[in-house]
Protein backbone atom coordinates (compact mmCIF):
# COMPACT_ATOMS: atom_id res chain seq x y z
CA UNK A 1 -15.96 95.55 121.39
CA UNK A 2 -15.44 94.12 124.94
CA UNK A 3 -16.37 90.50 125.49
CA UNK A 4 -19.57 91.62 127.71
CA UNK A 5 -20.98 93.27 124.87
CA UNK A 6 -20.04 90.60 122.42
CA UNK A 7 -21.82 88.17 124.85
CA UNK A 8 -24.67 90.50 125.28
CA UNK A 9 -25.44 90.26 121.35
CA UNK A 10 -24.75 86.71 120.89
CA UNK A 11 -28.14 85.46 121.02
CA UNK A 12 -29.23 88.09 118.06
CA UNK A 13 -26.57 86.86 116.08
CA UNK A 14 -27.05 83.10 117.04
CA UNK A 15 -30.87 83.99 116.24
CA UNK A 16 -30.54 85.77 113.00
CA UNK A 17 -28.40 82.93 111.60
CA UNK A 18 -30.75 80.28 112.87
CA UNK A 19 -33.86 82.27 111.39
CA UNK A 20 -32.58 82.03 108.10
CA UNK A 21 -32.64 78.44 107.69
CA UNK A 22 -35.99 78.35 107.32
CA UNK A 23 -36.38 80.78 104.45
CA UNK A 24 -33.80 78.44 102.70
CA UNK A 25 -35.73 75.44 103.57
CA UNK A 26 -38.52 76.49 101.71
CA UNK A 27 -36.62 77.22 98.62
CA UNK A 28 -35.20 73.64 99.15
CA UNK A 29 -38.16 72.16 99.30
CA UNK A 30 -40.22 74.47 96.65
CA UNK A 31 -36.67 73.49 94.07
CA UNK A 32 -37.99 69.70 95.08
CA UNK A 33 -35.92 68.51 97.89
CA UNK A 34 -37.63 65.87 100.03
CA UNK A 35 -37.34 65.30 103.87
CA UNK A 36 -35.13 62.18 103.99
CA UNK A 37 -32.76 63.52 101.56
CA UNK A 38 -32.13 66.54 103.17
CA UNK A 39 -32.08 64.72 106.63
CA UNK A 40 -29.05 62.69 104.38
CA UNK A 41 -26.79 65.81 103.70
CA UNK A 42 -28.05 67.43 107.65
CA UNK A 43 -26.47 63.78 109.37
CA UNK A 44 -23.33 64.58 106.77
CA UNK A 45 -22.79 68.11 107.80
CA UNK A 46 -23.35 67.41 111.79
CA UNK A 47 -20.88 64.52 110.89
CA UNK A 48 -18.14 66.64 110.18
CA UNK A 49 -19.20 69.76 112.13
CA UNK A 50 -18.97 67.41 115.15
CA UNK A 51 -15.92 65.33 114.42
CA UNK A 52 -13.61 68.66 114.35
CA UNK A 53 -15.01 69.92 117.41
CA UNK A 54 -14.45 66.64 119.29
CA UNK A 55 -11.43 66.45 117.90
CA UNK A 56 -10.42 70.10 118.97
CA UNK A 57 -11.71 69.92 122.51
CA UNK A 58 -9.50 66.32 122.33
CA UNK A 59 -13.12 64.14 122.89
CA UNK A 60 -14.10 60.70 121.21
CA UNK A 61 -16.49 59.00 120.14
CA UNK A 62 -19.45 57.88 122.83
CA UNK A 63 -18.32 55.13 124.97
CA UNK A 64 -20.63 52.39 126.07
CA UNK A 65 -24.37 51.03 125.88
CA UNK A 66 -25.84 53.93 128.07
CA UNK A 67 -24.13 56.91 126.34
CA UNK A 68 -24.79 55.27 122.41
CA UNK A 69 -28.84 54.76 123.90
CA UNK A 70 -28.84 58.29 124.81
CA UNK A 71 -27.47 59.21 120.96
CA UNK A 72 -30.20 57.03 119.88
CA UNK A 73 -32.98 58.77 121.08
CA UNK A 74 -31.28 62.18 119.95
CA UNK A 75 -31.21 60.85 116.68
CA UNK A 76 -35.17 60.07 116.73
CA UNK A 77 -36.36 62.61 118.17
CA UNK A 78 -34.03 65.80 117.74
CA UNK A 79 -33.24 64.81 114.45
CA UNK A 80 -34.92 62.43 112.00
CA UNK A 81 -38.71 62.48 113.25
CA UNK A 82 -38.95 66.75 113.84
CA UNK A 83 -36.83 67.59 110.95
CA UNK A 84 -38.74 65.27 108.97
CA UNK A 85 -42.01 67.05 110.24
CA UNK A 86 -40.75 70.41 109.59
CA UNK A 87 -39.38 69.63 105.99
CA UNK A 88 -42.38 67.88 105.34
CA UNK A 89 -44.78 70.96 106.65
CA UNK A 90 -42.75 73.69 105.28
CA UNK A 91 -44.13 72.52 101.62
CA UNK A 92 -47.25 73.63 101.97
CA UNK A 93 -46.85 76.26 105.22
CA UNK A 94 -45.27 79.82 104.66
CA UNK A 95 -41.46 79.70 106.96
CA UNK A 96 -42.30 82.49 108.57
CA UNK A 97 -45.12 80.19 109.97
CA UNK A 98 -43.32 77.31 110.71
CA UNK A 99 -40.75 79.68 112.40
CA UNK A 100 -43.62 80.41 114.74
CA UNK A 101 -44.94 77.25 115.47
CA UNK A 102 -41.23 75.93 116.48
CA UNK A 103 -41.34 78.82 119.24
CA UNK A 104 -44.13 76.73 121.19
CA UNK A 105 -41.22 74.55 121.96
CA UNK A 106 -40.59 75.78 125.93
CA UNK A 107 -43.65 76.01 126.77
CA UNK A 108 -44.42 72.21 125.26
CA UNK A 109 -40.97 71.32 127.44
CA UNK A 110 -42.35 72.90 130.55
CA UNK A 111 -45.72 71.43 130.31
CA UNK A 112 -43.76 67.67 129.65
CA UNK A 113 -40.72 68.34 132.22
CA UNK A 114 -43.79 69.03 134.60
CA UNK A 115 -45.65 65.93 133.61
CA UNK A 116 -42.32 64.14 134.38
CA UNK A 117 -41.81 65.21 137.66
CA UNK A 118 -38.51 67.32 136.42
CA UNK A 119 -40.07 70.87 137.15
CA UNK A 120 -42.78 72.50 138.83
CA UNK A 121 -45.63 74.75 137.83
CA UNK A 122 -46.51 78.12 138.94
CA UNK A 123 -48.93 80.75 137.97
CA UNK A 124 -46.88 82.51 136.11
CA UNK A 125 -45.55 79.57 133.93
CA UNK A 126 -48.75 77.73 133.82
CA UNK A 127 -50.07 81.50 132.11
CA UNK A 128 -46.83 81.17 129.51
CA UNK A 129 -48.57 77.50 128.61
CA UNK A 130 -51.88 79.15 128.34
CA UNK A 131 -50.70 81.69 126.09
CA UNK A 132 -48.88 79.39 123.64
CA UNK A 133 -51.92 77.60 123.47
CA UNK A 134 -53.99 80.17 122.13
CA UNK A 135 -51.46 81.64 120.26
CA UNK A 136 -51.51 78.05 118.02
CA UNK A 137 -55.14 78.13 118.34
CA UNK A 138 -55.20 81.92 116.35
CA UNK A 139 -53.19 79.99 113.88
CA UNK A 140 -55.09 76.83 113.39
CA UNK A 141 -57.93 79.08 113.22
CA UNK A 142 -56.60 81.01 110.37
CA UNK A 143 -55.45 77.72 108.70
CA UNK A 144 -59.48 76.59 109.41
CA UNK A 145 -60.61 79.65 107.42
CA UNK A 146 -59.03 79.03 104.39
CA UNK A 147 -56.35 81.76 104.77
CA UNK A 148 -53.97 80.92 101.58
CA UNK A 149 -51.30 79.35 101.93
CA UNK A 150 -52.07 78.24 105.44
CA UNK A 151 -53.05 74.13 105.63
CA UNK A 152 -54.69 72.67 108.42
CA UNK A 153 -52.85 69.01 107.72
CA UNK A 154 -49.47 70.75 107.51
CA UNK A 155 -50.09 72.50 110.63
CA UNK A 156 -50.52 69.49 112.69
CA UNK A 157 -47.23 67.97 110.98
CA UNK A 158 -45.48 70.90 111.74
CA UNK A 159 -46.74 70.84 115.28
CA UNK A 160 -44.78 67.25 115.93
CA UNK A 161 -41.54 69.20 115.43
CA UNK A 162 -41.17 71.32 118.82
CA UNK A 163 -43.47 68.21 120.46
CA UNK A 164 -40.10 65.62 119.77
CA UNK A 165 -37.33 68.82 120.76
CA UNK A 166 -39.56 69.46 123.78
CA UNK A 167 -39.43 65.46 124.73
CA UNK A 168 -35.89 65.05 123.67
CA UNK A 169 -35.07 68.04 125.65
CA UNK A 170 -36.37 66.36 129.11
CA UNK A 171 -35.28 62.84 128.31
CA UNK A 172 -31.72 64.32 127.94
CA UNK A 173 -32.43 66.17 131.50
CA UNK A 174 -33.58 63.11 133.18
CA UNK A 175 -30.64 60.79 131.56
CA UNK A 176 -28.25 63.72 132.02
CA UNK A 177 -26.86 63.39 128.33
CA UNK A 178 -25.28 60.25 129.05
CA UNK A 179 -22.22 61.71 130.58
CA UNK A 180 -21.76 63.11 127.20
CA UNK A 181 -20.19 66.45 125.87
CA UNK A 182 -22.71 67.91 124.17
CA UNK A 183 -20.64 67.76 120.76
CA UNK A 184 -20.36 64.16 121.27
CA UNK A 185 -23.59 64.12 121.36
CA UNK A 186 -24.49 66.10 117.83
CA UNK A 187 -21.70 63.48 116.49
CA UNK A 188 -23.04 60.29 117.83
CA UNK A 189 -26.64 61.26 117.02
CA UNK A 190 -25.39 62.31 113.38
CA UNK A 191 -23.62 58.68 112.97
CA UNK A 192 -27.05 56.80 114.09
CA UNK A 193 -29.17 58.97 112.17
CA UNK A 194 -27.35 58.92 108.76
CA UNK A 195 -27.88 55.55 108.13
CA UNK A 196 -31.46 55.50 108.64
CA UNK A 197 -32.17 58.43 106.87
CA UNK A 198 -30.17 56.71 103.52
CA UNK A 199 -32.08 53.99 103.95
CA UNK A 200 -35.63 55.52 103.48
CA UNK A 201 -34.31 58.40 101.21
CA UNK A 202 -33.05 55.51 98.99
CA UNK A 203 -36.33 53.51 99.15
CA UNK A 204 -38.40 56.32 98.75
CA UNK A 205 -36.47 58.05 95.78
CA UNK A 206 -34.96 60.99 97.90
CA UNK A 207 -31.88 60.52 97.59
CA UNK A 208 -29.52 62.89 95.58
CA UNK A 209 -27.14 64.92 94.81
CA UNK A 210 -27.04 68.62 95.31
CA UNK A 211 -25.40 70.68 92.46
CA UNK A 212 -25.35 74.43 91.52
CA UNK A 213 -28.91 75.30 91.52
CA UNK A 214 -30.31 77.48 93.91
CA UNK A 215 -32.53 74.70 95.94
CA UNK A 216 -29.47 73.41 96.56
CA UNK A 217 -27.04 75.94 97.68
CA UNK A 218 -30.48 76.78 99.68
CA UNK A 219 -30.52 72.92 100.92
CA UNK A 220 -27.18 73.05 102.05
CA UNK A 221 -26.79 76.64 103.06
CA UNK A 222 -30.14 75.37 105.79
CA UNK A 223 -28.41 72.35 107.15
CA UNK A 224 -25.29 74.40 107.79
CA UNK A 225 -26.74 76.98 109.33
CA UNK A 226 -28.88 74.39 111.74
CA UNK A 227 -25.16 73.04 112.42
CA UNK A 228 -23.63 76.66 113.46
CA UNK A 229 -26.94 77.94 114.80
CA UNK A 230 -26.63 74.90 117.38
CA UNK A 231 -22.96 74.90 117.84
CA UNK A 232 -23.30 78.47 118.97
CA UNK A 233 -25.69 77.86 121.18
CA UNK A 234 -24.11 75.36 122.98
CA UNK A 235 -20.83 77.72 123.11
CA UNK A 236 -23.41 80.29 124.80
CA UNK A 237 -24.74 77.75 127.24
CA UNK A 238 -21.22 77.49 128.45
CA UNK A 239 -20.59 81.36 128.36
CA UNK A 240 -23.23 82.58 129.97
CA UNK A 241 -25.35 79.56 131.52
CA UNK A 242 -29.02 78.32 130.18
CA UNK A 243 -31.18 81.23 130.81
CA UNK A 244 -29.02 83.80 129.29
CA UNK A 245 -28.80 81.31 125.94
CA UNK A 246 -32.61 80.68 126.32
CA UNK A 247 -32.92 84.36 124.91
CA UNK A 248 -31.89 82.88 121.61
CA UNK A 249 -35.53 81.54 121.06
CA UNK A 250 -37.20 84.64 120.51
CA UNK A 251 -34.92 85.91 118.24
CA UNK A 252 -34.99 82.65 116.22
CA UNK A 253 -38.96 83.48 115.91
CA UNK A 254 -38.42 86.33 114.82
CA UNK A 255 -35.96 86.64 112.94
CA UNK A 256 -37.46 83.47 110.71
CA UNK A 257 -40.36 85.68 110.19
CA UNK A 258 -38.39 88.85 108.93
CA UNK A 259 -36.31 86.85 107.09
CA UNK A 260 -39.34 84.87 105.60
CA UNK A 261 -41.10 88.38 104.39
CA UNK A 262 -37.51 89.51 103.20
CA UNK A 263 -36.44 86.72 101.16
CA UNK A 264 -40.02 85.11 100.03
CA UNK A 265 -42.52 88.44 100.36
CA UNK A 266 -44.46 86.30 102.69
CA UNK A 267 -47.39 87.35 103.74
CA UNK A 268 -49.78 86.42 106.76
CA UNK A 269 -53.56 86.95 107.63
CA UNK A 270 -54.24 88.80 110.86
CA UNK A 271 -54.89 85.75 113.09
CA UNK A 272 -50.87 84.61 112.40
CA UNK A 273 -49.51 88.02 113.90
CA UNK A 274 -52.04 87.58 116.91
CA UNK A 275 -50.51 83.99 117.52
CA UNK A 276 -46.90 85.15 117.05
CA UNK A 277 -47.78 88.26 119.93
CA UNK A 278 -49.18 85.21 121.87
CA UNK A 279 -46.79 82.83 121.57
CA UNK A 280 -43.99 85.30 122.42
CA UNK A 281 -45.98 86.71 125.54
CA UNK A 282 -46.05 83.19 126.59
CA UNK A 283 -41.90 82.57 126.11
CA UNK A 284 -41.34 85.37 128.64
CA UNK A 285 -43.76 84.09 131.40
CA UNK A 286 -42.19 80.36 130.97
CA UNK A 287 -38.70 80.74 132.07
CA UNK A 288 -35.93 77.51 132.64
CA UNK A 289 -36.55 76.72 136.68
CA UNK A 290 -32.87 78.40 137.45
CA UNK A 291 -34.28 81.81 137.15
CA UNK A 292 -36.37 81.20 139.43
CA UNK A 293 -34.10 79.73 142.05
């Protein structure tokens, strides 16, 4: 296979990986995993993930105030506050849904980096926003009729999630990571966020340790996935430049959802599959700014 077409299916196979983790996040949490102790063994894994690739593109750790603020708010809000939302929602939403909901992240980033004076609206892209919209709306309205197992309450939670990536996402725009390779950046993020999430997964009796049982091979097999699934994006960014990678989303989506009705026989009222057709009409109206230069 030439490199081209290698390159050309990256973002299914970055997508398809990715997808899975939420499956195996809701085994985690259905085998009784809480949020701060997986966020524990997720800071671990990023730890090391991101220490060898530092160390093999010959990087350090983040140097000075500026780039450790910038980890800081990486660690907030790309790590312990959505991660905590989508661990905490997953318990009582399908994946497949919460797989979904993530998805509204661009259009949440376009509407903020707009807000922010970072982008500009058109038609088209102000459509994409639209779209999202009501595709969350067809959702909440299935969670408002009682359609088992959606929950109103965990909807809303889960809804924080792509709300922090969205912010993060433009705050790391605006401060321009830092200066920061992005790997120094999951590893600096990782170190800040590890700490934290000890504390309150020791004060709140999360914290443990994961043996043999399948909610934990499914705990761990979720946080490394998140690790790879982000490490290859990153390595496509570089490739192939941001709108090629931004492909991965959809695939992400949907993938989650096959994966979802493969793994867990998941199955969704007709209002979920109208938001999903929404949500993903709205991703290819609401495009990163360089495609449209």
């Amino acid at each position: 296979m030439t490199g081209s077409r290698a390159l050309m299916l990256a973002p299914l196979a970055i997508g398809a990986l990715w997808g899975l983790g939420q499956p195996l996040a809701k085994i985690a949490v259905t085998g009784g995993w809480q949020p701060m102790g997986i966020l524990v063994w997720q800071a671990l894994v990023m730890i090391a993930g991101g220490a060898i690739a530092t160390s093999l593109r010959g990087r350090g750790l983040p140097r000075g105030r500026r780039a450790w603020g910038v980890c800081a708010i990486v660690a907030i809000l790309g790590t312990l506050l959505p991660q905590a939302a989508i661990y905490r929602a997953v318990q009582d939403l399908p994946a497949g849904v919460m797989a979904i909901v993530l998805s509204i992240t661009p259009m949440l980033s376009l509407a903020l980096a707009v807000a922010m004076g970072l982008d500009r609206a058109t038609p088209g892209r102000l459509a994409g926003v639209a779209l999202g919209g009501l595709g969350v709306a067809a959702i909440a309205l299935a969670a408002g009729l009682g359609s088992a197992p959606l929950s109103l309450l965990a909807l809303l939670i889960a809804l924080g999630a792509p709300l922090c990536f969205a912010l993060n996402g433009n705050l790391l725009d605006r401060l321009r990571r830092g200066g920061l390779d992005p790997m120094q950046l999951v590893l600096g993020s990782a170190l800040l966020a590890l700490p934290v999430a000890l504390i309150l997964a020791g004060a709140t009796g999360q914290l443990r340790l994961p043996g043999t049982a399948p909610a934990d091979l499914a705990m761990l097999g979720a946080t490394t996935l998140h690790l790879v699934g982000y490490a290859g994006l990153l390595w496509l960014i570089g490739q192939a430049g941001a709108v090629f990678a931004a492909l991965t989303n959809p695939f992400i989506t949907g993938f989650g959802v096959i994966w979802s009705l493969l793994l867990l026989s998941e199955r969704y009222p007709a209002p979920v599959w109208l938001g999903l057709a929404l949500i993903l009409c709205g991703f290819a109206l609401v495009r990163p700014r360089a495609a449209r230069d």
